[in-house]
C-alpha atoms as a PDB file:
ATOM      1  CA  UNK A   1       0.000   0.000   0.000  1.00  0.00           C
ATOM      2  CA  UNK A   2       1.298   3.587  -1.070  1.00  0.00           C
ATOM      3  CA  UNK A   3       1.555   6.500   1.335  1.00  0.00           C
ATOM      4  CA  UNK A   4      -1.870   8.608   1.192  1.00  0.00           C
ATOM      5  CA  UNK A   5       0.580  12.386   0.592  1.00  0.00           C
ATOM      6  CA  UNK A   6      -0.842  15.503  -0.937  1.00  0.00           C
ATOM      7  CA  UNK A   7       0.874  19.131  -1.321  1.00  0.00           C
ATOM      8  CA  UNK A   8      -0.327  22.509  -2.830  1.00  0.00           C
ATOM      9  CA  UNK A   9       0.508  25.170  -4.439  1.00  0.00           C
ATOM     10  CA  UNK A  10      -0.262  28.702  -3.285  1.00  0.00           C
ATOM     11  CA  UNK A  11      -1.176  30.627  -6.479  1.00  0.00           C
ATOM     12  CA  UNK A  12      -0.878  33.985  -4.111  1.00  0.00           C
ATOM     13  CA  UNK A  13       1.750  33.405  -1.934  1.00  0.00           C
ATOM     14  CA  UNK A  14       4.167  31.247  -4.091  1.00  0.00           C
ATOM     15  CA  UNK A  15       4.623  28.805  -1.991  1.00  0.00           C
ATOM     16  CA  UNK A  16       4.476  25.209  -1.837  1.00  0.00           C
ATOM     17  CA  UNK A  17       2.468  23.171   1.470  1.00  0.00           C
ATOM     18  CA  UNK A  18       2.835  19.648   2.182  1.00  0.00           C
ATOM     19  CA  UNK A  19       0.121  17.320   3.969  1.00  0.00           C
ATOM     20  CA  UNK A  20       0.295  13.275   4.912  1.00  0.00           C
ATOM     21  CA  UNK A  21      -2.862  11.715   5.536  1.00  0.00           C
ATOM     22  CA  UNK A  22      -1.591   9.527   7.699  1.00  0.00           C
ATOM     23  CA  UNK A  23      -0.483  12.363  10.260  1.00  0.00           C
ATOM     24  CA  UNK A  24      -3.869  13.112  10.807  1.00  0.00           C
ATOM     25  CA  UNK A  25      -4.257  10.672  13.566  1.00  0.00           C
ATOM     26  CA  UNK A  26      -1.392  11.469  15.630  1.00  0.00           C
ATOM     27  CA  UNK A  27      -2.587  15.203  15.552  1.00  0.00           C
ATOM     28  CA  UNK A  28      -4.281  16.376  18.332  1.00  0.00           C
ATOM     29  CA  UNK A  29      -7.558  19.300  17.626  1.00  0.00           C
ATOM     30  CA  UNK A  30      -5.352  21.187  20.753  1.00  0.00           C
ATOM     31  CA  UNK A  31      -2.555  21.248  18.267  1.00  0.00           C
ATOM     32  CA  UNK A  32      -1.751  25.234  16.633  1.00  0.00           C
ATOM     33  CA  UNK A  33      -1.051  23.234  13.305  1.00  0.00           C
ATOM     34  CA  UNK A  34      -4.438  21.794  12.877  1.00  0.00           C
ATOM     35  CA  UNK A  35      -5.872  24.183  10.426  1.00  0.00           C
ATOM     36  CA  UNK A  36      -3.901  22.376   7.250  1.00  0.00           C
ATOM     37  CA  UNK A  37      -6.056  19.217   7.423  1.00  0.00           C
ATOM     38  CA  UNK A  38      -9.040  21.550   7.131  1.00  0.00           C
ATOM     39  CA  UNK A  39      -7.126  23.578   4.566  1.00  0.00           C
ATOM     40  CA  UNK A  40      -6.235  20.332   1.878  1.00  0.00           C
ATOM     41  CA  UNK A  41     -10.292  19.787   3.078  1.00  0.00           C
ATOM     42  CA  UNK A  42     -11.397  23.076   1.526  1.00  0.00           C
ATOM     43  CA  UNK A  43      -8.837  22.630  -1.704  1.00  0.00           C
ATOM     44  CA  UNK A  44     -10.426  19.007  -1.911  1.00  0.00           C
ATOM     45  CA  UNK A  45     -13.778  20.795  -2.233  1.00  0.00           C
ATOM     46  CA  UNK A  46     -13.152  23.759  -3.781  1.00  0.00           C
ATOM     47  CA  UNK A  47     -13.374  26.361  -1.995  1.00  0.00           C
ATOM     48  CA  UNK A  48      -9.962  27.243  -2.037  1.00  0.00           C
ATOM     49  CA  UNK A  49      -9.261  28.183  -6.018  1.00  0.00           C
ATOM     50  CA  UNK A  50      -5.724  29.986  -5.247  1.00  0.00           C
ATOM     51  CA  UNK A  51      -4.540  26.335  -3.999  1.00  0.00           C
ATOM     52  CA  UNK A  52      -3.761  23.855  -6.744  1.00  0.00           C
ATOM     53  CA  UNK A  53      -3.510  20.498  -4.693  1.00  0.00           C
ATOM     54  CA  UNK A  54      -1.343  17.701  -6.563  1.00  0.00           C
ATOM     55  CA  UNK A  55      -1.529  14.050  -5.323  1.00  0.00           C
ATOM     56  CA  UNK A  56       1.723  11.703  -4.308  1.00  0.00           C
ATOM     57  CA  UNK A  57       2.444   9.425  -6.870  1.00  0.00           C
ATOM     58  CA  UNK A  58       4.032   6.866  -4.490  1.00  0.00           C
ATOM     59  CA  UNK A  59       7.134   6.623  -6.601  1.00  0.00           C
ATOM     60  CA  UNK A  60      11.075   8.046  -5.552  1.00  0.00           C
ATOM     61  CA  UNK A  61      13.074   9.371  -8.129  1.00  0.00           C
ATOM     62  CA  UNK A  62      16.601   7.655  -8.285  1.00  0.00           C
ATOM     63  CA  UNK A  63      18.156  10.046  -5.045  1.00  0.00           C
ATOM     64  CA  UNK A  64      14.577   9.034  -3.207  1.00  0.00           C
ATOM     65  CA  UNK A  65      12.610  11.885  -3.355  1.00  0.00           C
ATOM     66  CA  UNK A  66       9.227  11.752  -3.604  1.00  0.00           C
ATOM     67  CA  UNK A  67       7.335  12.312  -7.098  1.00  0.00           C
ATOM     68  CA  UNK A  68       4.275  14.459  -7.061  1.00  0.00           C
ATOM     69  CA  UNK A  69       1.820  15.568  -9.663  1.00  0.00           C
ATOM     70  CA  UNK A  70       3.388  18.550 -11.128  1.00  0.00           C
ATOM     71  CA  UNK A  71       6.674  17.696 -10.644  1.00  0.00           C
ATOM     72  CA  UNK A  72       9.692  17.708 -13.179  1.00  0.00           C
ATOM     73  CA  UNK A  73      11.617  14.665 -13.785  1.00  0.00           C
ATOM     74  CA  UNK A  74      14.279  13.793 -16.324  1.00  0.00           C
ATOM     75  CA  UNK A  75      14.787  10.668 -17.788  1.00  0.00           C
ATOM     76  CA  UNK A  76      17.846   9.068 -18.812  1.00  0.00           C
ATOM     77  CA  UNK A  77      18.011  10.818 -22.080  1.00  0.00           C
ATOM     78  CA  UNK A  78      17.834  14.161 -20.591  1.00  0.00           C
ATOM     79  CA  UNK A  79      14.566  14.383 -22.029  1.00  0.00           C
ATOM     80  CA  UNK A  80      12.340  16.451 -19.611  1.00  0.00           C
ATOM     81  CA  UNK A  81       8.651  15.233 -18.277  1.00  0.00           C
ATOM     82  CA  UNK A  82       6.130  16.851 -16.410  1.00  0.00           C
ATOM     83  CA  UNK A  83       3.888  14.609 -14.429  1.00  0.00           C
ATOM     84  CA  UNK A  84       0.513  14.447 -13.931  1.00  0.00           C
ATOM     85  CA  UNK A  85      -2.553  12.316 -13.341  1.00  0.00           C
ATOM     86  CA  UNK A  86      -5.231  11.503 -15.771  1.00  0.00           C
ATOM     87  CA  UNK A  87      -8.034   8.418 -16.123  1.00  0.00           C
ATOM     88  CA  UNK A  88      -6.826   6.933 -13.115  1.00  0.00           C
ATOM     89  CA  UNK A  89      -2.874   6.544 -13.991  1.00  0.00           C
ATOM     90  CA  UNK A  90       0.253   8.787 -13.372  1.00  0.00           C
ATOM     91  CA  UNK A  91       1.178  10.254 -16.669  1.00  0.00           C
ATOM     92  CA  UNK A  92       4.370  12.011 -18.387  1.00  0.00           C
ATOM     93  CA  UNK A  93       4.367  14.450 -21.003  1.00  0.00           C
ATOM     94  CA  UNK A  94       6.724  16.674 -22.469  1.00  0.00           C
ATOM     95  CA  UNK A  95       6.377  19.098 -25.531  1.00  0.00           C
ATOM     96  CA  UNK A  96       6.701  15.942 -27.978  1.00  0.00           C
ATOM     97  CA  UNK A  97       4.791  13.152 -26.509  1.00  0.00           C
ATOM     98  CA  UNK A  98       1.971  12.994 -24.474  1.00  0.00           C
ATOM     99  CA  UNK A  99       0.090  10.254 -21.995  1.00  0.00           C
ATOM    100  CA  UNK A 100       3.148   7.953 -21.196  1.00  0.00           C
ATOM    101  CA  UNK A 101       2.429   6.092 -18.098  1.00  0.00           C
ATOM    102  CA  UNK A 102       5.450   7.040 -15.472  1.00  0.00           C
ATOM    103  CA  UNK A 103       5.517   2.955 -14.627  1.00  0.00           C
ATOM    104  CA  UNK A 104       7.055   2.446 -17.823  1.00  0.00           C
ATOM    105  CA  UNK A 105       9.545   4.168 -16.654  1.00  0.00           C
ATOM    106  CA  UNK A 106      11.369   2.014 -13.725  1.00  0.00           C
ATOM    107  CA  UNK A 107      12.004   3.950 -10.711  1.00  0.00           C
ATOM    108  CA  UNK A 108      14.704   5.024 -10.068  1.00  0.00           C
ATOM    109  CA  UNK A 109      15.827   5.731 -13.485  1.00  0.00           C
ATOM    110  CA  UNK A 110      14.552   9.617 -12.968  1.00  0.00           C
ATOM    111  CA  UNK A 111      15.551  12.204 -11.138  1.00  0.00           C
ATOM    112  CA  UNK A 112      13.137  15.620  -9.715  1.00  0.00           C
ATOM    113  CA  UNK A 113      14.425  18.754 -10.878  1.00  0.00           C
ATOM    114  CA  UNK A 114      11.746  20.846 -10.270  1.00  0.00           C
ATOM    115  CA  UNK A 115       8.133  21.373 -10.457  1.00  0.00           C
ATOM    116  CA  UNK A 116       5.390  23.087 -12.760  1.00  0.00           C
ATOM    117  CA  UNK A 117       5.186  26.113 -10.302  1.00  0.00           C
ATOM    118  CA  UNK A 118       8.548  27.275  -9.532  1.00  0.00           C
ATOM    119  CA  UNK A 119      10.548  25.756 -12.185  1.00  0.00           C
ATOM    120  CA  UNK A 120       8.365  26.204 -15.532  1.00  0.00           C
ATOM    121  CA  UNK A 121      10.561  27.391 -17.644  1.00  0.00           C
ATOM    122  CA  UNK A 122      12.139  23.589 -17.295  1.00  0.00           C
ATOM    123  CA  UNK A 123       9.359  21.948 -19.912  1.00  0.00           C
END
């Protein structure tokens, strides 16, 4: 089973946020934190359009970080991909080929350099 991680973007404030699900039950409502759980809630729903929430993809690039939706990863060839999620399946595309499922791509053979958000000048 893959870790249940989520992060957003802050459209306003430029800044990226990072949530685990699986935090949520060693956090206590006395906690001063507590208000991101009900933040992802409100990007979840909507209600939040300056957040752009992007889902873990439960793949490490090949120095372990984690890939997200909306991350940057390059591939052997120093081809650069931007990932994203579509009909149920992690995705790649890049300006020359679209819808290639990140599995066929064997982790760790990629590495993060950036993401969509700070780093778009990268794809």
């Amino acid at each position: 089973m893959r870790d249940i991680k989520f992060r957003a973007w802050d459209k306003e404030e430029k800044e990226m946020y990072l949530w685990e699900a699986d935090k949520l039950a060693e956090r206590s409502i006395f906690e001063a934190d507590w208000e991101m759980p009900s933040l992802f809630d409100e990007i979840l729903w909507g209600s939040h359009p300056e957040m752009i929430l992007m889902q873990y993809t439960g793949l490490k690039d090949k120095n372990g970080k984690e890939i997200y939706e909306g991350d940057i990863v390059k591939d052997q060839a120093g081809d650069n991909w931007e990932v994203y999620f579509d009909l149920g399946q992690f995705l790649l595309k890049n300006k020359i080929l679209l819808d290639t499922p990140i599995s066929l791509y064997q982790e760790p053979v990629v590495e993060v350099i950036g993401n969509i958000y700070e780093n778009p000048e990268l794809i």
